[in-house]
C-alpha atoms as a PDB file:
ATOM      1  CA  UNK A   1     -14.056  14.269   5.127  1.00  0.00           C
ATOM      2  CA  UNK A   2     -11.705  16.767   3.502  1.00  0.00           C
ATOM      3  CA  UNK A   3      -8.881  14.366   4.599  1.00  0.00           C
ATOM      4  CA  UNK A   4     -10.029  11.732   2.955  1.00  0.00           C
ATOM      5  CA  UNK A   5     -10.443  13.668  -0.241  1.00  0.00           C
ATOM      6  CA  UNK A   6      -6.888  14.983   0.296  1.00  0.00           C
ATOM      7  CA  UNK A   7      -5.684  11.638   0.788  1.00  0.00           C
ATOM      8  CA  UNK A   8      -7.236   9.798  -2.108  1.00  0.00           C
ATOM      9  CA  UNK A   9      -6.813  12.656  -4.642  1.00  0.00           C
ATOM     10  CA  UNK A  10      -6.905   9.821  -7.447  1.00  0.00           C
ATOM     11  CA  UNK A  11     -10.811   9.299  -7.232  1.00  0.00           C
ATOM     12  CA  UNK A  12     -11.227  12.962  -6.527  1.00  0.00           C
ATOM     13  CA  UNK A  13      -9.109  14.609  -9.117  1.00  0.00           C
ATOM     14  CA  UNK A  14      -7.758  11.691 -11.595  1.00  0.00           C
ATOM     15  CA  UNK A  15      -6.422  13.932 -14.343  1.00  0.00           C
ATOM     16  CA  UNK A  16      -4.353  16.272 -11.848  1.00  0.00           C
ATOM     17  CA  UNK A  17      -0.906  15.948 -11.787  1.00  0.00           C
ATOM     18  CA  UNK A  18      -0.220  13.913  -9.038  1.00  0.00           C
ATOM     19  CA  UNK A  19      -2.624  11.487 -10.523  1.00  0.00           C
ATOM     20  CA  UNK A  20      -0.954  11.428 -13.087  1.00  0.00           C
ATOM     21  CA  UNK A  21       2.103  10.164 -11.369  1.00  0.00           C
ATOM     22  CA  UNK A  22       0.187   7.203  -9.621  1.00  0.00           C
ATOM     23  CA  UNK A  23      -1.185   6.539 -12.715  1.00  0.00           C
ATOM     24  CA  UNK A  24       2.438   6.333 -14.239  1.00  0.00           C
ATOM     25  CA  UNK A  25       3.761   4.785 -11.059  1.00  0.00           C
ATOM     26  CA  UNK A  26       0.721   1.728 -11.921  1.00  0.00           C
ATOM     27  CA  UNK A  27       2.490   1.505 -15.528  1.00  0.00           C
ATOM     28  CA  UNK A  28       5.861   1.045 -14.514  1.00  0.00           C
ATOM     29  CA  UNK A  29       4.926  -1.828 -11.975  1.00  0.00           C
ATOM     30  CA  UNK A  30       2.955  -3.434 -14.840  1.00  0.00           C
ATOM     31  CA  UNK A  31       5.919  -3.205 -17.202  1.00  0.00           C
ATOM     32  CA  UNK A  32       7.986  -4.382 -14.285  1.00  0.00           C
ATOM     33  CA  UNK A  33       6.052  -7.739 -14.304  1.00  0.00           C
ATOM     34  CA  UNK A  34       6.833  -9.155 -18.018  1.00  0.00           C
ATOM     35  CA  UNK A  35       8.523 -12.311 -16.743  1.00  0.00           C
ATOM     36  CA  UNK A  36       6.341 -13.036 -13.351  1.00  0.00           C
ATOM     37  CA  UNK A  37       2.759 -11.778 -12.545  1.00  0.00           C
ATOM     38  CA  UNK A  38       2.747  -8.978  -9.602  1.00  0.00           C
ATOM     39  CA  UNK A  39      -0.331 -10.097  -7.412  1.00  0.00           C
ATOM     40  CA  UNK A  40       0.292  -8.500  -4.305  1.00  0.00           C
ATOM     41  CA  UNK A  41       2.891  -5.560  -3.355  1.00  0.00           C
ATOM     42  CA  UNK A  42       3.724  -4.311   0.088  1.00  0.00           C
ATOM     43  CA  UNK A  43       3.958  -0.514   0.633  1.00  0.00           C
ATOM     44  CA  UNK A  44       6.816   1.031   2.957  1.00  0.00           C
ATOM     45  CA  UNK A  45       8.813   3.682   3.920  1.00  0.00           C
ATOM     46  CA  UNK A  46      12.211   4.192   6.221  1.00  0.00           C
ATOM     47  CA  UNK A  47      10.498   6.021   8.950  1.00  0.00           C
ATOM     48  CA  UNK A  48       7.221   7.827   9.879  1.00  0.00           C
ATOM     49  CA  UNK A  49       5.543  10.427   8.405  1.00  0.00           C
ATOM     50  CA  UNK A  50       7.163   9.375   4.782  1.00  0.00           C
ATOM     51  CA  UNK A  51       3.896   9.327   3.074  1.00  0.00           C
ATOM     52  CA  UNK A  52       3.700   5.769   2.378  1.00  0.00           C
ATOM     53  CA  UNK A  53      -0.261   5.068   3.818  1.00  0.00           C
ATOM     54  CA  UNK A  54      -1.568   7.847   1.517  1.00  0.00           C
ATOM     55  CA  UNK A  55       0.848   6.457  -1.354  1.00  0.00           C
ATOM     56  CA  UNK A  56      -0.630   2.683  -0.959  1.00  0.00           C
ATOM     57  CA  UNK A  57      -4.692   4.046  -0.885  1.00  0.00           C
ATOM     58  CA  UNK A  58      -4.342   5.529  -4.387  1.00  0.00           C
ATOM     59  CA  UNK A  59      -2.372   3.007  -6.010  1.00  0.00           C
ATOM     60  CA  UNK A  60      -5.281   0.892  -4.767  1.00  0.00           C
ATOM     61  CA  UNK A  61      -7.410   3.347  -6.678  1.00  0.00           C
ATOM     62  CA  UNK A  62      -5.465   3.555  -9.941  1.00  0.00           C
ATOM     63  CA  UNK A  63      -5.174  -0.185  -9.649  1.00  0.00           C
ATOM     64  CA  UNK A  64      -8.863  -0.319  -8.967  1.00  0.00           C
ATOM     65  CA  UNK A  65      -9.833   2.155 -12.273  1.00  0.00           C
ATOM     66  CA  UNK A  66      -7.876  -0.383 -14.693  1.00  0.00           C
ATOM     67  CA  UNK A  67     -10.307  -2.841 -14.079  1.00  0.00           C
ATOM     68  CA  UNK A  68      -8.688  -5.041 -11.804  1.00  0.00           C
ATOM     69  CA  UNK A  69     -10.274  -6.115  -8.826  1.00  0.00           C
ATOM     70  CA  UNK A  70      -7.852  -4.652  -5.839  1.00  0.00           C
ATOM     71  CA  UNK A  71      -7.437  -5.183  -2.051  1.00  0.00           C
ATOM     72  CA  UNK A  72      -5.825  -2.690   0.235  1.00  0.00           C
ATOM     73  CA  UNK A  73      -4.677  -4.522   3.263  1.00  0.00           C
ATOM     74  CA  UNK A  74      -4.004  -2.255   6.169  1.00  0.00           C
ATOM     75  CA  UNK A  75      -1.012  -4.371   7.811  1.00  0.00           C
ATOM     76  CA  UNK A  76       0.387  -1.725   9.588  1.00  0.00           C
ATOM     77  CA  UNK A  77      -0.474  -3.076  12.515  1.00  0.00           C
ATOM     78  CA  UNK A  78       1.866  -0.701  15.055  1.00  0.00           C
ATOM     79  CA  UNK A  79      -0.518   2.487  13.374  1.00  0.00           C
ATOM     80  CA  UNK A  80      -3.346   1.744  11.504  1.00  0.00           C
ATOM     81  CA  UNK A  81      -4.839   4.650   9.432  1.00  0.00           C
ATOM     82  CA  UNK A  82      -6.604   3.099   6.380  1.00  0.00           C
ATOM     83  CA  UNK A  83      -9.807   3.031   8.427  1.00  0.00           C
ATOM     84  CA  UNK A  84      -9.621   6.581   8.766  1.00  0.00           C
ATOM     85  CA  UNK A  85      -8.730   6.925   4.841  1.00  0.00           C
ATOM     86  CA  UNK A  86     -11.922   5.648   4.122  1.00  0.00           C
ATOM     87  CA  UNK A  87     -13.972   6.301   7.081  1.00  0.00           C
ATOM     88  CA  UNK A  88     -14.910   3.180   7.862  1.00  0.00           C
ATOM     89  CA  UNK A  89     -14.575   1.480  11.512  1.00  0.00           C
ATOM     90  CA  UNK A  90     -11.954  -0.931  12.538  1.00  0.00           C
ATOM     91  CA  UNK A  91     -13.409  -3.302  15.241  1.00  0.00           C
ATOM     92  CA  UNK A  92     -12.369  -6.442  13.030  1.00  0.00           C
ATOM     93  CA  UNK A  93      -9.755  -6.841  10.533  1.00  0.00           C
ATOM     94  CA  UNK A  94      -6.401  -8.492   9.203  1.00  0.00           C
ATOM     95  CA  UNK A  95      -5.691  -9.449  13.038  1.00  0.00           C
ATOM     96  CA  UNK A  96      -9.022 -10.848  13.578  1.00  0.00           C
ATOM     97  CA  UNK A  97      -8.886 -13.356   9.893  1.00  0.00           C
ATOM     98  CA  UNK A  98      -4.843 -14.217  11.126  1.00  0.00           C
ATOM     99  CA  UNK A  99      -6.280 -15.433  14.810  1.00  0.00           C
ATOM    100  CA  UNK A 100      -9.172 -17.329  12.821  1.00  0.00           C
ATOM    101  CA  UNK A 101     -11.846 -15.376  14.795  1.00  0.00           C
ATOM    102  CA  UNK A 102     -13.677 -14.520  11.346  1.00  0.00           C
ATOM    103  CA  UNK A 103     -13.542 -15.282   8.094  1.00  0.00           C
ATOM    104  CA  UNK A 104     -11.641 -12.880   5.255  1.00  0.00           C
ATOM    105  CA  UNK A 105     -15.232 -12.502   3.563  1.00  0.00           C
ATOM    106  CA  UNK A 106     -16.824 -11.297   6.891  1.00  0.00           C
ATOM    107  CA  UNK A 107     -14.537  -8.153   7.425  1.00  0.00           C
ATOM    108  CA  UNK A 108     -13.754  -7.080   3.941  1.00  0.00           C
ATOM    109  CA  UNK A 109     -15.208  -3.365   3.803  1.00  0.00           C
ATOM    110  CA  UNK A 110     -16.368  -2.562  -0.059  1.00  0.00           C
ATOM    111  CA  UNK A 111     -15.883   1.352  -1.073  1.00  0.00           C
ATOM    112  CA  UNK A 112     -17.413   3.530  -3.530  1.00  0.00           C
ATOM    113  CA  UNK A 113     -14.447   2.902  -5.639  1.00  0.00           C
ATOM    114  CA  UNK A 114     -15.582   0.429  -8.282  1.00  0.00           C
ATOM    115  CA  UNK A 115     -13.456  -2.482  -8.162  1.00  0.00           C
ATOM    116  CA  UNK A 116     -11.725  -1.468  -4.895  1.00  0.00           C
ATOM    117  CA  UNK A 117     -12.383  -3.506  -1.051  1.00  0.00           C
ATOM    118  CA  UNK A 118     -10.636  -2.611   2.225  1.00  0.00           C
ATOM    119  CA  UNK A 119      -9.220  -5.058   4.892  1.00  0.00           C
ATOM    120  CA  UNK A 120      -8.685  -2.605   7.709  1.00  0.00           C
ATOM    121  CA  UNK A 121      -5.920  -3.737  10.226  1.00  0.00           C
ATOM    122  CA  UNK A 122      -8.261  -4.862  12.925  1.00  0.00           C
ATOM    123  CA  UNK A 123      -7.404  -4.516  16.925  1.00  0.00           C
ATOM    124  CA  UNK A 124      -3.611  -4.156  17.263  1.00  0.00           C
ATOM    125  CA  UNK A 125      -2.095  -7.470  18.475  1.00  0.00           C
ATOM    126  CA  UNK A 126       1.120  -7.723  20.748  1.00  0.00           C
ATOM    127  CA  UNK A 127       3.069  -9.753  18.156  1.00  0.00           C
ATOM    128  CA  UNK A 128       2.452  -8.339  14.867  1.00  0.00           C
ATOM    129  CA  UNK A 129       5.800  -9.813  13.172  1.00  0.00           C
ATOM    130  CA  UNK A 130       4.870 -13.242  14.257  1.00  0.00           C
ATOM    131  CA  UNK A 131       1.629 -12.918  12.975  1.00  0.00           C
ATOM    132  CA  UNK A 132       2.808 -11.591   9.359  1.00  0.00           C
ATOM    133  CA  UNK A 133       5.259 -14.503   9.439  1.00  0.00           C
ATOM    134  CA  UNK A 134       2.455 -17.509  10.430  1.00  0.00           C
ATOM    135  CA  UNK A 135       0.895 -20.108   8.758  1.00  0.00           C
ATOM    136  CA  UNK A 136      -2.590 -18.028   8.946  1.00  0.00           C
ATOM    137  CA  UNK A 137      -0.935 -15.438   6.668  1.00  0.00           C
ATOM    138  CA  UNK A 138       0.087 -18.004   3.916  1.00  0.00           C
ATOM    139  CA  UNK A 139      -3.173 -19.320   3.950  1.00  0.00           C
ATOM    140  CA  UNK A 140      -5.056 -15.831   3.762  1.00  0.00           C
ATOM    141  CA  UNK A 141      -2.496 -14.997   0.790  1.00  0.00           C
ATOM    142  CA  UNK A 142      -3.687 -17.945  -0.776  1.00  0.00           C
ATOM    143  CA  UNK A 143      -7.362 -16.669  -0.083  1.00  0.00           C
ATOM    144  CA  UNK A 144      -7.077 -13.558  -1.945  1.00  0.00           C
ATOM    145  CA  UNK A 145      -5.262 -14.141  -4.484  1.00  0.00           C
ATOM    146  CA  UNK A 146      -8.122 -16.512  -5.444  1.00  0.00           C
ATOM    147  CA  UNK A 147     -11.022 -13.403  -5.299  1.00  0.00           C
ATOM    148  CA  UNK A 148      -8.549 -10.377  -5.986  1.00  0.00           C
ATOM    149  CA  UNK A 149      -6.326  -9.302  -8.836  1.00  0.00           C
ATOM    150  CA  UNK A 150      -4.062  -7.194  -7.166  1.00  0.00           C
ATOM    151  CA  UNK A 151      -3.437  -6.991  -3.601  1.00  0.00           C
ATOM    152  CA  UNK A 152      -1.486  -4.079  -1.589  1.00  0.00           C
ATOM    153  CA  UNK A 153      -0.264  -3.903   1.824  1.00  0.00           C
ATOM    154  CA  UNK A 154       0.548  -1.174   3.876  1.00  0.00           C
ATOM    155  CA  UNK A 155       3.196  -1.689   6.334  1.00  0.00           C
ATOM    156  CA  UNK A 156       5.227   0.017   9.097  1.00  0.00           C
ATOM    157  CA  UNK A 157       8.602   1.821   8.524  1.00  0.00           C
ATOM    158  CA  UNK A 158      11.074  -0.472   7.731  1.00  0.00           C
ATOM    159  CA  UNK A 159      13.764   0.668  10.176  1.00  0.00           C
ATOM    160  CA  UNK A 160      11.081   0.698  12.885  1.00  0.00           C
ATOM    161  CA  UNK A 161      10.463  -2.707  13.113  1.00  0.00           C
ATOM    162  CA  UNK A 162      10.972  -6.030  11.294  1.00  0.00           C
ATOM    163  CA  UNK A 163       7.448  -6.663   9.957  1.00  0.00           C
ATOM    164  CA  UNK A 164       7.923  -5.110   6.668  1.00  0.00           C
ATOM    165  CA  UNK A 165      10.994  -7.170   6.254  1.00  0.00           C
ATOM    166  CA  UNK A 166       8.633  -9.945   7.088  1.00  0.00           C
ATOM    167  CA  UNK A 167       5.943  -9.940   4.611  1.00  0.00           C
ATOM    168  CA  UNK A 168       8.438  -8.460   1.821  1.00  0.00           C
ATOM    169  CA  UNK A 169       9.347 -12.102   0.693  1.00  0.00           C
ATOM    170  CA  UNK A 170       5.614 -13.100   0.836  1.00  0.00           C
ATOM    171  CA  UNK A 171       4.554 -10.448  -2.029  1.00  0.00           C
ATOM    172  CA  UNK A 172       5.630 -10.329  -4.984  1.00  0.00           C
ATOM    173  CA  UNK A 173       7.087  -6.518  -4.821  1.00  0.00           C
ATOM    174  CA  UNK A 174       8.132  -3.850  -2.235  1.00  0.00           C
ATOM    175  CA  UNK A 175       7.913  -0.626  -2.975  1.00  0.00           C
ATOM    176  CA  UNK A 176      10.027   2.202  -0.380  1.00  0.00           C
ATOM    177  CA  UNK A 177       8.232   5.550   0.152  1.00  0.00           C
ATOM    178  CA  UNK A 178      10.598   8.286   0.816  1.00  0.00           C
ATOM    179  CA  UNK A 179       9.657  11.922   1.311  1.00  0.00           C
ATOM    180  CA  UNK A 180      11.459  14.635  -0.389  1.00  0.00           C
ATOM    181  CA  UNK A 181      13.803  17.131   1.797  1.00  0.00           C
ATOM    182  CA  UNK A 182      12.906  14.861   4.521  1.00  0.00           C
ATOM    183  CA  UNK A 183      14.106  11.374   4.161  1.00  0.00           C
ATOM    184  CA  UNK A 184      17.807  10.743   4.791  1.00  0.00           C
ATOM    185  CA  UNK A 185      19.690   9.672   2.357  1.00  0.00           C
ATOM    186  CA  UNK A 186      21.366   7.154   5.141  1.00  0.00           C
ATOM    187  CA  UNK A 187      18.189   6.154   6.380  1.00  0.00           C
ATOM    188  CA  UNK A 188      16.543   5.371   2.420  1.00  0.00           C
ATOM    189  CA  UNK A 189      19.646   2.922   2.194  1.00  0.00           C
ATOM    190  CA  UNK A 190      19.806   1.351   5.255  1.00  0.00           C
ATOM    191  CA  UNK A 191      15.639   0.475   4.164  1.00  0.00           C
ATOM    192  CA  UNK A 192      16.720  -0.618   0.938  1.00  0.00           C
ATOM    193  CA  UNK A 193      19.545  -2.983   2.140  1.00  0.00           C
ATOM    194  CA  UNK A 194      16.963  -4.542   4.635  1.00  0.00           C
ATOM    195  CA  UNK A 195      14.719  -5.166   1.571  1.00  0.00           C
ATOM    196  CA  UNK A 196      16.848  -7.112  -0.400  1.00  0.00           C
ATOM    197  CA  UNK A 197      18.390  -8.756   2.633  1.00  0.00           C
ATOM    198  CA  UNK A 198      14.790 -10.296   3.150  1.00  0.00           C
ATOM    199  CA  UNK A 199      14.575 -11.476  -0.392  1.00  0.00           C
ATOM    200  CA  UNK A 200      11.638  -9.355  -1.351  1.00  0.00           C
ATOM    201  CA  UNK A 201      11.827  -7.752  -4.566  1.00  0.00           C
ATOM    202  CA  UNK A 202      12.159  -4.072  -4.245  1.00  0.00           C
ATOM    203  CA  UNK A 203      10.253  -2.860  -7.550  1.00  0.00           C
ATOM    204  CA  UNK A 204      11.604   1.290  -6.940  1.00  0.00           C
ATOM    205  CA  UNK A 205      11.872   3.916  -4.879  1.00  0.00           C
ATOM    206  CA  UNK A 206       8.895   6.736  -4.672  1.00  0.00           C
ATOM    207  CA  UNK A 207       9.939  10.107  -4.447  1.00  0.00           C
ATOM    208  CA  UNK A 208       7.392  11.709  -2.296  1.00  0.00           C
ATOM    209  CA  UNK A 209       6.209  15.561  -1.440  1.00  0.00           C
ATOM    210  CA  UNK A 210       8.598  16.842  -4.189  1.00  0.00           C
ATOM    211  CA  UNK A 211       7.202  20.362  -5.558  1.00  0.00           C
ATOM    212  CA  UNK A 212       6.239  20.365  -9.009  1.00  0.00           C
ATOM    213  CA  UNK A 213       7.185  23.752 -10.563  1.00  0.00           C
ATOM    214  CA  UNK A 214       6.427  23.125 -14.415  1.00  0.00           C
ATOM    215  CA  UNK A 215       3.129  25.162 -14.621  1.00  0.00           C
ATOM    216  CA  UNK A 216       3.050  23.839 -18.199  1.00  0.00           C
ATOM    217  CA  UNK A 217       2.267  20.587 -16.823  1.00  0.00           C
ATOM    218  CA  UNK A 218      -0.213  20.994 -14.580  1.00  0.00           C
ATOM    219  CA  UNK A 219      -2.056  23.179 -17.860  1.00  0.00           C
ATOM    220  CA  UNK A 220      -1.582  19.845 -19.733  1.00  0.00           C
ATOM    221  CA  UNK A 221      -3.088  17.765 -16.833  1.00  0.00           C
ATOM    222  CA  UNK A 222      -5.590  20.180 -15.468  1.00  0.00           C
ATOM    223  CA  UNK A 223      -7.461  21.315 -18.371  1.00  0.00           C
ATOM    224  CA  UNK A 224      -7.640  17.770 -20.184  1.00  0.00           C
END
């Protein structure tokens, strides 16, 4: 349990710092959606270990404490980990509403979050990229857009393999995870040129694990 509570810091602590930063991360995607409404936005990062699972849960849960009815979608479907986020189990899932075995309503997991549902990934498939790229997953788009405000995806590295390439032109953002001291600056690129080549619209980078050394700010934050 006291991973969970590290990982979702947003519903345990939402006027800490790092919060704070979701919470500003949240208003920059609004602002970023003016001219076209942003339903659904994919989560990624170059490589493993990045941060980007943990960064998808709590924008769910900023999204979530707005008032907007949100859907995480565990679509990493090489290494699922949102059923561990929320310790709940993963015998059926995304895989299991893309192969029509059950219906989207049947495997949707609610959480104490007000506002917030999980899809967990379900059993891991042998063809993940061609199931992100099937008719099933247009038609499951069009499913919850029609019960969800906001829907986010988590996805595998991008220079792993091709499936966050693949769904990035089916949402209506991207956003690339990379983890400070960590990430290399060749590999962040190389992500970033995949992006666009895919025709997804890459809403910004987030900077992850970067020390905050302004004790100022966390007394603004904390004490609030």
């Amino acid at each position: 349990m006291a991973n969970t509570k590290r990982k979702l810091v947003s519903q345990i602590a939402p006027k800490s710092p790092i919060s704070e930063q979701y919470k500003t991360i949240r208003t920059n995607i609004n602002f970023s959606s003016v001219d076209r409404e942003m339903r659904s936005i994919m989560v990624t990062s170059s490589g493993p270990g990045e941060g980007k699972s943990t960064t998808a849960a709590n924008m769910a849960v900023v999204f979530a404490q707005q008032g907007k009815s949100v859907l995480l979608v565990d679509a990493d479907m090489r290494k699922p980990t949102a059923h561990y986020t929320f310790n709940v189990t993963n015998t059926f899932g995304l895989t299991t509403v893309l192969t029509r075995q059950k219906m989207l309503r049947e495997v949707i997991h609610p959480t104490e979050i007000e506002h917030l549902d999980l899809l967990t990934c379900g059993p891991v498939p042998p063809n993940p990229a061609e199931l992100l790229s099937s008719r099933s997953m247009e038609e499951f788009l069009v499913d919850v857009y029609a019960d969800y405000d906001m829907v986010i995806f988590d996805t595998p590295p991008v220079l792993a393999v091709t499936d966050a390439q693949v769904l990035a032109n089916q949402c209506h953002g991207s956003i690339l995870v990379v983890s400070s001291g960590t990430t290399e600056i060749e590999s962040a690129q190389k992500a970033k040129e995949l992006l666009q080549s895919a025709k997804g619209k890459l809403l910004g980078v987030i900077l992850n694990n970067r020390e905050i050394k302004d004790t100022s700010y966390y007394y603004y934050y904390g004490k609030r």
